[in-house]
PDB file of N, CA and C in Angstrom:
ATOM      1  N   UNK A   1     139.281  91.716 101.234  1.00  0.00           N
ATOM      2  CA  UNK A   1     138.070  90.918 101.157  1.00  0.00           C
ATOM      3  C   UNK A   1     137.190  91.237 102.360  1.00  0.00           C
ATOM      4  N   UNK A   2     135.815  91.193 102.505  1.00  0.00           N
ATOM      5  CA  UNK A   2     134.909  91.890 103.129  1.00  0.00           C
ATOM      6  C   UNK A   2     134.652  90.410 103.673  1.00  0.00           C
ATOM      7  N   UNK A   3     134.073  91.147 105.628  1.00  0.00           N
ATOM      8  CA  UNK A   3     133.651  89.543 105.872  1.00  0.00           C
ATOM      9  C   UNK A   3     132.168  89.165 105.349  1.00  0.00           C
ATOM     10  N   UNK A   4     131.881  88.495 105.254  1.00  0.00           N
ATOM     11  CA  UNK A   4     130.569  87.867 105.261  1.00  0.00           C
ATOM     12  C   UNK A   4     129.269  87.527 105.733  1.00  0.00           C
ATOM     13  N   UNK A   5     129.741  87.588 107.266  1.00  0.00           N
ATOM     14  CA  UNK A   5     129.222  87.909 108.059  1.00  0.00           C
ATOM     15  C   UNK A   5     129.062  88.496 109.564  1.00  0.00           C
ATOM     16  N   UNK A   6     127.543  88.828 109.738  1.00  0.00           N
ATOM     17  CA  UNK A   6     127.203  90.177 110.375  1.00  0.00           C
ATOM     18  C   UNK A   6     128.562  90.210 111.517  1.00  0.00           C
ATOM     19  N   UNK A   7     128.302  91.510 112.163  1.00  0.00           N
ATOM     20  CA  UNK A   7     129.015  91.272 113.361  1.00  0.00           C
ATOM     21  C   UNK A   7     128.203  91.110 114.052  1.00  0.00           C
ATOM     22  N   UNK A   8     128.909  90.574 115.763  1.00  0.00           N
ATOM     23  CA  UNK A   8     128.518  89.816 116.748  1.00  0.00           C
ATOM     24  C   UNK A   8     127.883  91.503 117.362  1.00  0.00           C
ATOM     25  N   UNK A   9     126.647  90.972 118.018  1.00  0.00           N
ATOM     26  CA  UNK A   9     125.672  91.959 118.708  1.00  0.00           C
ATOM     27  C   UNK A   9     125.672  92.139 120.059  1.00  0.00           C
ATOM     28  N   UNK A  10     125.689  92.928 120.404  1.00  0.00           N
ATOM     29  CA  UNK A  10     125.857  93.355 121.891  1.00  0.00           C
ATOM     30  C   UNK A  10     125.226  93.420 122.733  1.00  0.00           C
ATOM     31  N   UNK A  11     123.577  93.472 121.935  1.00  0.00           N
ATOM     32  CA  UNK A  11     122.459  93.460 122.278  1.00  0.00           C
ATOM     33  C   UNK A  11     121.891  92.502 121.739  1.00  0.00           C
ATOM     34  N   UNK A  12     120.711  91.780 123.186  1.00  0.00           N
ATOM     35  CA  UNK A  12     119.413  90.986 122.415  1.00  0.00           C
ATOM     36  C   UNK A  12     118.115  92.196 121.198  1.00  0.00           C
ATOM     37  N   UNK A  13     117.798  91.510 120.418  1.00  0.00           N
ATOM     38  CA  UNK A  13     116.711  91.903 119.827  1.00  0.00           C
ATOM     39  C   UNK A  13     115.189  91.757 120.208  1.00  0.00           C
ATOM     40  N   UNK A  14     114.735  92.297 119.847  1.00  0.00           N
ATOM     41  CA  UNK A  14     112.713  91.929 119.891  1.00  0.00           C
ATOM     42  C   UNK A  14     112.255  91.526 118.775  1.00  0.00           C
ATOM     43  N   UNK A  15     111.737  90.193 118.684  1.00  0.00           N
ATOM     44  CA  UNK A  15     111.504  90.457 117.467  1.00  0.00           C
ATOM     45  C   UNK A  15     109.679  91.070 117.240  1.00  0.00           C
ATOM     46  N   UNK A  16     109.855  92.282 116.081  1.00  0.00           N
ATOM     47  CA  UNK A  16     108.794  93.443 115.674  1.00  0.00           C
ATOM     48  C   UNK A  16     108.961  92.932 114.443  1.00  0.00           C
ATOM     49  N   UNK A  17     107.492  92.963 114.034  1.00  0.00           N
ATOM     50  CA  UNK A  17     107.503  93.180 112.402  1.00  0.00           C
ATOM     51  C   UNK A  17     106.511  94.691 112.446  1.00  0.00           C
ATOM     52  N   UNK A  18     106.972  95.667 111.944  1.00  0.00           N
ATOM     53  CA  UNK A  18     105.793  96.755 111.447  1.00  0.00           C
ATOM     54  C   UNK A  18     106.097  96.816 110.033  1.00  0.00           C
ATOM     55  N   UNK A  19     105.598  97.214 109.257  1.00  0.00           N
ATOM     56  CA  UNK A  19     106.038  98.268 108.036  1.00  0.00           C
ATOM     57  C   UNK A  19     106.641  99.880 108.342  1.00  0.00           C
ATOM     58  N   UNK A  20     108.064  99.884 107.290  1.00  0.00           N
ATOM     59  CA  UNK A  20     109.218 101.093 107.777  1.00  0.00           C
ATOM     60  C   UNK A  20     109.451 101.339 106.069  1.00  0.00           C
ATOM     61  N   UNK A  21     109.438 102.839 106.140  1.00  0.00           N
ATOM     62  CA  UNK A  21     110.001 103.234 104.913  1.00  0.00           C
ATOM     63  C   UNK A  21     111.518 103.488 105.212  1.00  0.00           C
ATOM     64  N   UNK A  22     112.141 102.917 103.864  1.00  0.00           N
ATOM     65  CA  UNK A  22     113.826 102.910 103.650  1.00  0.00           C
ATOM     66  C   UNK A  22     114.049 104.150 102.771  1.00  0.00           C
ATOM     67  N   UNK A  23     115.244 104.763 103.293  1.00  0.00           N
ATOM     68  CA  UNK A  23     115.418 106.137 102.321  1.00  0.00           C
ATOM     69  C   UNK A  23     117.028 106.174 101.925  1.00  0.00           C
ATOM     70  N   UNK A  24     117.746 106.003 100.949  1.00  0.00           N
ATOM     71  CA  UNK A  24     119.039 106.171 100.895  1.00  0.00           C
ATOM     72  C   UNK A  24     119.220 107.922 100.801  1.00  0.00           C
ATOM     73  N   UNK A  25     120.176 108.035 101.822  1.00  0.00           N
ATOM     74  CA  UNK A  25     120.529 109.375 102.311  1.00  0.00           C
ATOM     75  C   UNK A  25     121.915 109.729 100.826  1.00  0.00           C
ATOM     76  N   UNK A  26     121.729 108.703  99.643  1.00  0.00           N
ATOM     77  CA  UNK A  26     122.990 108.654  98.747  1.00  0.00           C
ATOM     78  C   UNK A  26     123.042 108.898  97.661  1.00  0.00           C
ATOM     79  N   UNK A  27     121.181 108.495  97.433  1.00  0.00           N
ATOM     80  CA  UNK A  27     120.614 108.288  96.146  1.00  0.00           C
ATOM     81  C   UNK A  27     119.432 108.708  96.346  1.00  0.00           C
ATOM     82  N   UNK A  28     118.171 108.424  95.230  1.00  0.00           N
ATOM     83  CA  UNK A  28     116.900 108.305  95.291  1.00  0.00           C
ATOM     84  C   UNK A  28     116.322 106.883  95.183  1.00  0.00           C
ATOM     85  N   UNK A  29     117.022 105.974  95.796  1.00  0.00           N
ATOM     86  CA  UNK A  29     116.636 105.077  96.544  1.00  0.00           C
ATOM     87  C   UNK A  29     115.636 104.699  97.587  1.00  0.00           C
ATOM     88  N   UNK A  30     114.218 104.676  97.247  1.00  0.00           N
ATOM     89  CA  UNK A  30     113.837 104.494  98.855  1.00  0.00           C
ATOM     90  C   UNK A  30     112.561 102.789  98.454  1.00  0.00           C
ATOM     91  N   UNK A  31     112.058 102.290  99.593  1.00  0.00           N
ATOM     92  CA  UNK A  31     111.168 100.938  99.750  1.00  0.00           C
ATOM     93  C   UNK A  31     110.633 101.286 100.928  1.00  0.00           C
ATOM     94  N   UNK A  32     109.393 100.399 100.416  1.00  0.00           N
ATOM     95  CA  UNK A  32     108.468 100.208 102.008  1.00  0.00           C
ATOM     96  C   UNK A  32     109.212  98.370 101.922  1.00  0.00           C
ATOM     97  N   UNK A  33     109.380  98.634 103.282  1.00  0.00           N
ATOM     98  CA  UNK A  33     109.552  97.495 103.972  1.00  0.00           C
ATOM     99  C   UNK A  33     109.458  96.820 105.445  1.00  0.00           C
ATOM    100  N   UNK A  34     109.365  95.359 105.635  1.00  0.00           N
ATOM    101  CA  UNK A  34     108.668  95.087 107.057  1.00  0.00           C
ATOM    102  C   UNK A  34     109.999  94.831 108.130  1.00  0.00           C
ATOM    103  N   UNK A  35     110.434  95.133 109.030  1.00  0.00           N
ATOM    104  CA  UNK A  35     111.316  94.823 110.036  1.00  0.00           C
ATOM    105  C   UNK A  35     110.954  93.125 110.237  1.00  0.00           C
ATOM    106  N   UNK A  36     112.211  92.573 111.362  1.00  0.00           N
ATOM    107  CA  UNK A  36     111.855  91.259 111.501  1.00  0.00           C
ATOM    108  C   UNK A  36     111.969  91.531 113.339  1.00  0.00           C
ATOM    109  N   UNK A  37     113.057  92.452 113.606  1.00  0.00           N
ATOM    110  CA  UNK A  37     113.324  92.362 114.944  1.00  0.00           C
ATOM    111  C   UNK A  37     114.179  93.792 115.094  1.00  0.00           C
ATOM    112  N   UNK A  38     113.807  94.111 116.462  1.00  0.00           N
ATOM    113  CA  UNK A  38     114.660  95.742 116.597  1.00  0.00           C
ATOM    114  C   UNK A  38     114.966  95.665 118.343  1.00  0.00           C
ATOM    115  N   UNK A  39     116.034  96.724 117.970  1.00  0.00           N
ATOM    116  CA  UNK A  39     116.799  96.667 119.570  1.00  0.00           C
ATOM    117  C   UNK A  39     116.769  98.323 119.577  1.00  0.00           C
ATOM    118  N   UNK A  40     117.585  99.138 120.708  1.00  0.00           N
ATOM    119  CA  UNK A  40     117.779 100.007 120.344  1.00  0.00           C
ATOM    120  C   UNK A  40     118.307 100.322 119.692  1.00  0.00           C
ATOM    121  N   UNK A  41     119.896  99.967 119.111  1.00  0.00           N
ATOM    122  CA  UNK A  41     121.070 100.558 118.686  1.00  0.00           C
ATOM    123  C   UNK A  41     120.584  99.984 117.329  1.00  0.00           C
ATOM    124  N   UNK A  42     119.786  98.676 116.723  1.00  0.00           N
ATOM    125  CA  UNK A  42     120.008  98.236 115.477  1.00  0.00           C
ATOM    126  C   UNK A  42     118.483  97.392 115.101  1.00  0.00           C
ATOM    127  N   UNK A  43     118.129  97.255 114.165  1.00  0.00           N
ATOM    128  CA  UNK A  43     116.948  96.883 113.111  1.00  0.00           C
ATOM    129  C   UNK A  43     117.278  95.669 112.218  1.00  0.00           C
ATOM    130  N   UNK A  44     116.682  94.712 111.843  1.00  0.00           N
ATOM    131  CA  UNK A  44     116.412  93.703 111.061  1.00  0.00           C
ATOM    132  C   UNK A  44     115.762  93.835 109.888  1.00  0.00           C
ATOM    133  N   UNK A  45     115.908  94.237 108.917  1.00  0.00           N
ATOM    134  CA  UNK A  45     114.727  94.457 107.807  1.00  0.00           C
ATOM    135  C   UNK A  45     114.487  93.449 106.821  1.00  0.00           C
ATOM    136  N   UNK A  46     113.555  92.951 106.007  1.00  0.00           N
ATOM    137  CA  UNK A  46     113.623  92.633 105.157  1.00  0.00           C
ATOM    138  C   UNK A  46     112.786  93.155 103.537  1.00  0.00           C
ATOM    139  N   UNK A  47     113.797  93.227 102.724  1.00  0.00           N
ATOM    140  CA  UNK A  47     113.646  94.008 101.229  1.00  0.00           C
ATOM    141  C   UNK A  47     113.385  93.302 100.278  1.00  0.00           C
ATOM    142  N   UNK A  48     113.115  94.311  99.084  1.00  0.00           N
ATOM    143  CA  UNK A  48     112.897  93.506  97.567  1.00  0.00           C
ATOM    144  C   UNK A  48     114.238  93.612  96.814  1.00  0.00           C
ATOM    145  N   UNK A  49     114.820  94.610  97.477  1.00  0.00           N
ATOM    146  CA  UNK A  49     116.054  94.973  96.574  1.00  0.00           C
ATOM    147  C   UNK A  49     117.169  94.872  97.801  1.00  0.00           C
ATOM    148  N   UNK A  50     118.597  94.819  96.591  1.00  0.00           N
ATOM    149  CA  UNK A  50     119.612  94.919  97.893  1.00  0.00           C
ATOM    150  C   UNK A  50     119.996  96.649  97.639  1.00  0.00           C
ATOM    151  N   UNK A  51     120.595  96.402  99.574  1.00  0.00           N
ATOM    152  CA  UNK A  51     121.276  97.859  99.668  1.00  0.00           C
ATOM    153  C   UNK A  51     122.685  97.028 100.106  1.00  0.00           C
ATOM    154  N   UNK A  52     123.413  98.627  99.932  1.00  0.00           N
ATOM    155  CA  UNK A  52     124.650  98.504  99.980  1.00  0.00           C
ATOM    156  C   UNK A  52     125.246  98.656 101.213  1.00  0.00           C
ATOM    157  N   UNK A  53     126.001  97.640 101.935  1.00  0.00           N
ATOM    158  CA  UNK A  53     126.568  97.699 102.677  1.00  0.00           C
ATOM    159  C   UNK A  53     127.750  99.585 103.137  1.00  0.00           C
ATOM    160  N   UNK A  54     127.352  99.653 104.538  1.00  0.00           N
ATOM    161  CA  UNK A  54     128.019 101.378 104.263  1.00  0.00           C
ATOM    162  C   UNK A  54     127.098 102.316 104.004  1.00  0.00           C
ATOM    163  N   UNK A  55     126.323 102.204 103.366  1.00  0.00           N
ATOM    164  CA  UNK A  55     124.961 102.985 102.907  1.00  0.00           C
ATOM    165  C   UNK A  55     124.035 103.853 104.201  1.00  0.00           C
ATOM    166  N   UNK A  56     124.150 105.274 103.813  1.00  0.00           N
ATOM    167  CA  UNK A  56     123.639 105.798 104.831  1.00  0.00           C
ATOM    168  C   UNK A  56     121.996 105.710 104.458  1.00  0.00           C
ATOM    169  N   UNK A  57     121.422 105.497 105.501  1.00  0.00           N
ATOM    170  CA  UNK A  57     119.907 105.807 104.821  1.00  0.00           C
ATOM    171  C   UNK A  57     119.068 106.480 106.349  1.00  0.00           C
ATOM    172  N   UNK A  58     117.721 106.462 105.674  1.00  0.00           N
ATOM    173  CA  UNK A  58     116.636 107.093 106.994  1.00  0.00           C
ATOM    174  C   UNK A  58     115.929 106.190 107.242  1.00  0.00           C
ATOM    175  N   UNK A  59     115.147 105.863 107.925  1.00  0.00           N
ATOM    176  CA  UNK A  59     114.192 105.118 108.322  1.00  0.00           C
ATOM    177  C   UNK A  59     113.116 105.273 109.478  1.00  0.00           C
ATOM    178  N   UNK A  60     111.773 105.775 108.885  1.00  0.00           N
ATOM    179  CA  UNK A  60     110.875 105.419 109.843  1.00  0.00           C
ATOM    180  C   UNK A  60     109.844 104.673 109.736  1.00  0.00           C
ATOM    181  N   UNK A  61     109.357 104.606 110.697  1.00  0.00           N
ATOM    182  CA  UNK A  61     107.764 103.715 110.724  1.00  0.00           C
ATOM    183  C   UNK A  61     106.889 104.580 109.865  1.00  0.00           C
ATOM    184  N   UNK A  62     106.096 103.444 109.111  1.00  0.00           N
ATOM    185  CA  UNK A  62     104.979 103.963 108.291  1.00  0.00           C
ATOM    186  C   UNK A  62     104.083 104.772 109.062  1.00  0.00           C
ATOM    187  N   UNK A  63     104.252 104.487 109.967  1.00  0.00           N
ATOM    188  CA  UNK A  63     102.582 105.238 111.215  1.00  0.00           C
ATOM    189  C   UNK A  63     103.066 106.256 111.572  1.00  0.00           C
ATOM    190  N   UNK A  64     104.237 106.466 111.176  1.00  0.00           N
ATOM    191  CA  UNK A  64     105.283 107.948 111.384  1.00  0.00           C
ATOM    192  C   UNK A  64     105.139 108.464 112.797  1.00  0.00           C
ATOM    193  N   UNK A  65     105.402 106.956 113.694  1.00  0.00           N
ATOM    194  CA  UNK A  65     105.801 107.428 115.281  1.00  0.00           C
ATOM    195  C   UNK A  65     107.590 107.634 115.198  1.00  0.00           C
ATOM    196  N   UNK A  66     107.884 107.069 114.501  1.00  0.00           N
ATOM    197  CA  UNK A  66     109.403 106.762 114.771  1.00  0.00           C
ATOM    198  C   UNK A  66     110.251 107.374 113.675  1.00  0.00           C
ATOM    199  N   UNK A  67     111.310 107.695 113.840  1.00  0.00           N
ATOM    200  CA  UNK A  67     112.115 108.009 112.848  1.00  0.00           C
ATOM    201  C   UNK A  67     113.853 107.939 113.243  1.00  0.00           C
ATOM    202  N   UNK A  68     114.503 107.564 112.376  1.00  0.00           N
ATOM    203  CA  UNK A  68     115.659 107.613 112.756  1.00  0.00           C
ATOM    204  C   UNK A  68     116.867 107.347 111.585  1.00  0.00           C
ATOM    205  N   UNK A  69     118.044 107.986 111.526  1.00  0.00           N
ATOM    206  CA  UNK A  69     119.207 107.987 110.484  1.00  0.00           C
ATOM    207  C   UNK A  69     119.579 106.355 110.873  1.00  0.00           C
ATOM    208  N   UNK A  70     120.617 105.894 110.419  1.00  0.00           N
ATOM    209  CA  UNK A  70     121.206 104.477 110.189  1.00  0.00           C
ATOM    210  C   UNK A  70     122.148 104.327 108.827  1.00  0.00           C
ATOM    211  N   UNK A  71     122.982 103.301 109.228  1.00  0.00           N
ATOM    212  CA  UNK A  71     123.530 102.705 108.302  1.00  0.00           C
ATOM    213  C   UNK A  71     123.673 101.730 107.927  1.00  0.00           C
ATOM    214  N   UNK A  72     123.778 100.741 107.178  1.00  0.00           N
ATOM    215  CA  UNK A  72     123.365  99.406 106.150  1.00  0.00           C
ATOM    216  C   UNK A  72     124.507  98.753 106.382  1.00  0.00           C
ATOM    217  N   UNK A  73     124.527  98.035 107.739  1.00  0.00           N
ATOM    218  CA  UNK A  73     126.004  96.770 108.309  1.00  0.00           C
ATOM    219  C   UNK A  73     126.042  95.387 107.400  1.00  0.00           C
ATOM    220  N   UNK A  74     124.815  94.893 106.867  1.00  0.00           N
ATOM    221  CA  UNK A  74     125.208  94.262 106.001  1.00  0.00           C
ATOM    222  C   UNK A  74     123.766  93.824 105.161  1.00  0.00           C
ATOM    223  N   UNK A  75     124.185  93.229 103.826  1.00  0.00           N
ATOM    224  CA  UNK A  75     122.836  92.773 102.940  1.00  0.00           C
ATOM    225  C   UNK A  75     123.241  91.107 102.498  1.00  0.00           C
ATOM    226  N   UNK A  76     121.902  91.086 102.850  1.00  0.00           N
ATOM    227  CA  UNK A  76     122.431  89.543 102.960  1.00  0.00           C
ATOM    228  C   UNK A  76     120.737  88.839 101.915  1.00  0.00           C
ATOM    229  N   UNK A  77     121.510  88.309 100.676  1.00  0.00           N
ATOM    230  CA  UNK A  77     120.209  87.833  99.636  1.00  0.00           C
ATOM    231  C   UNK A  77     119.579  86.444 100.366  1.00  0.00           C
ATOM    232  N   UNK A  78     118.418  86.103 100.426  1.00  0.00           N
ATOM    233  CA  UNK A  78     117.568  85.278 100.632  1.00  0.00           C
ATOM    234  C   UNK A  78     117.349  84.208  99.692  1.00  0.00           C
ATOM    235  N   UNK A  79     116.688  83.440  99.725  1.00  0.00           N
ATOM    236  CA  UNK A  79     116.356  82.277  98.515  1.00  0.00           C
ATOM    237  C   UNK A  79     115.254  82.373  97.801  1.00  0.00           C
ATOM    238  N   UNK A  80     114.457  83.984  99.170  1.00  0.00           N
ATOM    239  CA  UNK A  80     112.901  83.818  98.067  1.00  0.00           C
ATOM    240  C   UNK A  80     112.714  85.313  97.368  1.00  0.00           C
ATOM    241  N   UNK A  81     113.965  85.591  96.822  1.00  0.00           N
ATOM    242  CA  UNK A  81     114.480  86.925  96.180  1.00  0.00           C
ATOM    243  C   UNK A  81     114.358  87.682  96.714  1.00  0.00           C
ATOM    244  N   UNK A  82     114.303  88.159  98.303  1.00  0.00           N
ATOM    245  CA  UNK A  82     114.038  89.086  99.327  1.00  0.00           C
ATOM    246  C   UNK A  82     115.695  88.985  99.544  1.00  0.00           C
ATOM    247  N   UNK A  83     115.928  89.909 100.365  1.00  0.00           N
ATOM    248  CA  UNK A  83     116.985  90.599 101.094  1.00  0.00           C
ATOM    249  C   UNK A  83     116.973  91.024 102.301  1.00  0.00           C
ATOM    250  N   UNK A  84     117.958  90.310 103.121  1.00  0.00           N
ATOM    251  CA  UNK A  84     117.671  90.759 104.921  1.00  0.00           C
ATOM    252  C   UNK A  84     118.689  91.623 105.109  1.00  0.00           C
ATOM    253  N   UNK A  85     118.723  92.632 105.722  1.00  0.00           N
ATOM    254  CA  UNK A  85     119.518  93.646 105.807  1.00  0.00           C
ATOM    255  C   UNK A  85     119.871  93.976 107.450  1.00  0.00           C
ATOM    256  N   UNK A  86     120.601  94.418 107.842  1.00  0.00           N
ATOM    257  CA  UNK A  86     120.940  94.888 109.138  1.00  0.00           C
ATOM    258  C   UNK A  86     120.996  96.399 109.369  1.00  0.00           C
ATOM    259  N   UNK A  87     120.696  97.064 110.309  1.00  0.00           N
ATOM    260  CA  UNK A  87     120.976  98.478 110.241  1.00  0.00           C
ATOM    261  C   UNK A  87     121.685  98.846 111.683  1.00  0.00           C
ATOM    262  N   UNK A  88     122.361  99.795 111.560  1.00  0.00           N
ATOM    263  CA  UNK A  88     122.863 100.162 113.079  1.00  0.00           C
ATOM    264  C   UNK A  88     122.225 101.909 113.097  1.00  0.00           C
ATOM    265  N   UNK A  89     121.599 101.953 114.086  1.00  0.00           N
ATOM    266  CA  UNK A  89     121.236 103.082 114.224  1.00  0.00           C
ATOM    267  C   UNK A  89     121.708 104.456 114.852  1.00  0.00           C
ATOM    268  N   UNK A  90     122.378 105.386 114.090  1.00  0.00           N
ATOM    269  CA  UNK A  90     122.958 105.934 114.209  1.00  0.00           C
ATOM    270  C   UNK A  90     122.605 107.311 115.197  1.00  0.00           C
ATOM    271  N   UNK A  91     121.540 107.187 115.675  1.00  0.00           N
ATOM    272  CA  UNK A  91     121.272 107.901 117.087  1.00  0.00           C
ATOM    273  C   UNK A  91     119.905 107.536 117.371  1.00  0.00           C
ATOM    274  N   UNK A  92     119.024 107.410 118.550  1.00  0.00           N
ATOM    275  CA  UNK A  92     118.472 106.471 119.431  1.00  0.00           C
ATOM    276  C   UNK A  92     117.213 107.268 118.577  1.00  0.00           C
ATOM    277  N   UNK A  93     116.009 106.398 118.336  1.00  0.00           N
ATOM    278  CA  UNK A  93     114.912 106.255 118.004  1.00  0.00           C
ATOM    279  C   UNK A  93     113.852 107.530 118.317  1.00  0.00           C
ATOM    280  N   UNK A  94     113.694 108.702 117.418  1.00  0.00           N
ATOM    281  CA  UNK A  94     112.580 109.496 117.978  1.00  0.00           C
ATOM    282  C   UNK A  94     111.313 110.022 117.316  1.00  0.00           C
ATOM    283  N   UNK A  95     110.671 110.259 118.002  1.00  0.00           N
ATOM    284  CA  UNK A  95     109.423 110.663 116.748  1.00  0.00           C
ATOM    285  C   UNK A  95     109.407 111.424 115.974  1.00  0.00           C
ATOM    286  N   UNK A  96     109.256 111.059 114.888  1.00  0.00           N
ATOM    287  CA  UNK A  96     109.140 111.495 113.576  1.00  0.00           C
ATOM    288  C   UNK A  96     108.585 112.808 113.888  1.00  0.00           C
ATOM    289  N   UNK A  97     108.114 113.500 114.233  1.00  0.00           N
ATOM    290  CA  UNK A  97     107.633 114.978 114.493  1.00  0.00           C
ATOM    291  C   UNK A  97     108.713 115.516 115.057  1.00  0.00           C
ATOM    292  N   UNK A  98     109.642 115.322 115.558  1.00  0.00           N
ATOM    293  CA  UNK A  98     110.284 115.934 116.200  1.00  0.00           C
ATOM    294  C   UNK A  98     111.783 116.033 115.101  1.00  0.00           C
ATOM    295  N   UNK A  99     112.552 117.138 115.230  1.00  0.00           N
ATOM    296  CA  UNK A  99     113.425 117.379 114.657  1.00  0.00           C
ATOM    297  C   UNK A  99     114.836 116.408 115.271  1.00  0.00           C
ATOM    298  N   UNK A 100     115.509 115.644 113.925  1.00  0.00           N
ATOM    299  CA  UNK A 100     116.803 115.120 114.401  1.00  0.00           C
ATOM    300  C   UNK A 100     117.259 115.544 114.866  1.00  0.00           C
ATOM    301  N   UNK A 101     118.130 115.110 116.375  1.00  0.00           N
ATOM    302  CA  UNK A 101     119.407 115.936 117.069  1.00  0.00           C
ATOM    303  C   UNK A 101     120.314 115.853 116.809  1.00  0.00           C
ATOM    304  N   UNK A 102     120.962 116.635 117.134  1.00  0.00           N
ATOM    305  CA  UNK A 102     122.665 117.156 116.285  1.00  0.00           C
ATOM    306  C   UNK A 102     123.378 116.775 118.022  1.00  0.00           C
ATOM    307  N   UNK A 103     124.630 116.558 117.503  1.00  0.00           N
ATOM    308  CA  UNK A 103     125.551 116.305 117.886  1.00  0.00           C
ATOM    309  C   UNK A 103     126.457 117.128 117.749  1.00  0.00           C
TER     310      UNK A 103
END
């Protein structure tokens, strides 16, 4: 059985709202959607649809300063048919012009 909820954060957040496009790195899955709050390591989003917990996806800012890989820590449904999602970011935040770094 899966827990329920998020894990405990290590970090404080900011809370940001911009608009961020969602991309499943799994499927052809993708949404525009608005953040609620971001740290370095992790993102707040909120959606129209759910994603799947585990779910690798991409994500950058619409203004395409930012870009960065992540994965989907948890989806959590709302009451006003939205979906808040968590992301952990799977290497530190860079501009979208610039090519992902490898490891």
């Amino acid at each position: 059985m899966t827990n329920p909820f998020p894990p405990v954060r290590t970090e404080g957040r900011i809370p940001e709202e911009m608009l961020v496009e969602l991309c499943s790195l799994e499927s052809a899955a993708h949404e525009i959607a608005s953040t609620v709050n971001v740290s370095y390591h992790g993102v707040r989003i909120l959606t129209k649809g759910p994603w799947e917990p585990n779910q690798d996806v991409s994500l950058r800012t619409i203004s395409g300063s930012f870009y960065s890989r992540a994965h989907v820590v948890y989806c959590k449904a709302l009451p006003n048919h939205c979906f808040s999602i968590g992301l952990e970011l799977l290497r530190p935040m860079s501009k979208a012009s610039e090519p992902p770094q490898t490891h």
